[in-house]
Protein backbone atom coordinates (compact mmCIF):
# COMPACT_ATOMS: atom_id res chain seq x y z
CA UNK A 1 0.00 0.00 0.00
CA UNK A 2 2.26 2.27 0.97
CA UNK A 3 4.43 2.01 -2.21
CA UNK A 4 1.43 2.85 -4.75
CA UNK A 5 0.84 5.40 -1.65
CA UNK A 6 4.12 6.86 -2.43
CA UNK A 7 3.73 7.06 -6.39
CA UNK A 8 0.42 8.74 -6.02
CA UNK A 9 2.46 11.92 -4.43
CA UNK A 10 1.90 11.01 -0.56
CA UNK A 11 5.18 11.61 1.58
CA UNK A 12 5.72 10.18 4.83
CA UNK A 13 3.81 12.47 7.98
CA UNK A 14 1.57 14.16 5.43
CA UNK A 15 -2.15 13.72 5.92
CA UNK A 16 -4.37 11.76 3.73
CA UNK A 17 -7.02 13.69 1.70
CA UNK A 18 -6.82 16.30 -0.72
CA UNK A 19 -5.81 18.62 1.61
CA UNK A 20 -4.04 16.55 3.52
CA UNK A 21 -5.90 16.91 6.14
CA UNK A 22 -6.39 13.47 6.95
CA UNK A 23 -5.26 11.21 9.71
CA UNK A 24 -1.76 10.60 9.50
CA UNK A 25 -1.19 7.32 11.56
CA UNK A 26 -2.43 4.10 9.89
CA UNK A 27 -5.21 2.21 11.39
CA UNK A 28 -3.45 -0.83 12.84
CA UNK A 29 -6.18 -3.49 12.97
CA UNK A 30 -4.88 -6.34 15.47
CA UNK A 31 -7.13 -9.55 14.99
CA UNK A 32 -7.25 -13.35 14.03
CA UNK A 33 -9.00 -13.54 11.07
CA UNK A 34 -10.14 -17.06 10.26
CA UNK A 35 -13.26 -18.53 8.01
CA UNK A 36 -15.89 -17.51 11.25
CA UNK A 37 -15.60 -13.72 10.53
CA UNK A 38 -15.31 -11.42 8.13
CA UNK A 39 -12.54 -8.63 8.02
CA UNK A 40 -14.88 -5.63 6.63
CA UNK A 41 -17.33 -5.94 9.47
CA UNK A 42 -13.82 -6.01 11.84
CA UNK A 43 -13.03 -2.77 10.33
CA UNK A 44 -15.99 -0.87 10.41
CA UNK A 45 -16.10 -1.68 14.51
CA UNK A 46 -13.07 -0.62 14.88
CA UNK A 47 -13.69 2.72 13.06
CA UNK A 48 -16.77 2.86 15.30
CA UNK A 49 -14.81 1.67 18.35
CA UNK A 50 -12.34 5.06 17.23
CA UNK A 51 -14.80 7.29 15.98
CA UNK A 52 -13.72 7.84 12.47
CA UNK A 53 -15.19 7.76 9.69
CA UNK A 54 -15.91 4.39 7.91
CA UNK A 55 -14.50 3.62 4.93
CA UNK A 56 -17.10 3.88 1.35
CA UNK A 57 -16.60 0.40 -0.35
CA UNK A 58 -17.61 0.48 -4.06
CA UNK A 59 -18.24 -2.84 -5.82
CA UNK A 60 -16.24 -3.92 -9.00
CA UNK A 61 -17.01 -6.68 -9.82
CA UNK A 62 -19.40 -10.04 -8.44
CA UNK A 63 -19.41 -13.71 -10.13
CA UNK A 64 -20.75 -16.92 -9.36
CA UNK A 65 -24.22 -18.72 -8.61
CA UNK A 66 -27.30 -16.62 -6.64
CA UNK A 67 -26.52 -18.90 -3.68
CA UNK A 68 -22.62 -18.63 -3.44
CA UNK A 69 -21.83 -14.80 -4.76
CA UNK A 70 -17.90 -13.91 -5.32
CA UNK A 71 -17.22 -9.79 -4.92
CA UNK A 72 -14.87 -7.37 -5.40
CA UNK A 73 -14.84 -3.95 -3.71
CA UNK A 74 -12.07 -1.39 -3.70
């Protein structure tokens, strides 16, 4: 991330943002994911948990049968 971070223009200790504004720390997420839960849900409580705002996940792409979708946000 923080490489295509980097060729985008971002500098390390700048905000995020186009003002740059943003937070400056990353959001270090420590948690055992396994197959029981899901890692989006364990994101959005913690930006609850830390009271900033959630992230806006767009959909790309989805595949498969009605009763085992496959999808892609960014």
């Amino acid at each position: 991330g923080e490489f295509l971070m980097r060729k985008m223009g971002w500098k390390t200790g700048e905000g995020l943002g186009r003002n740059r504004e943003g937070t400056v720390e990353p959001i270090v997420i420590d948690f055992k994911v396994d197959r029981k839960k899901h890692p989006v849900s364990a994101l959005i409580e913690l930006c609850n948990k830390r009271k900033i705002m959630q992230p806006d996940f767009v959909m790309v792409h989805h595949s498969g049968p009605d009763h085992r979708k496959n999808f892609l946000f960014k």
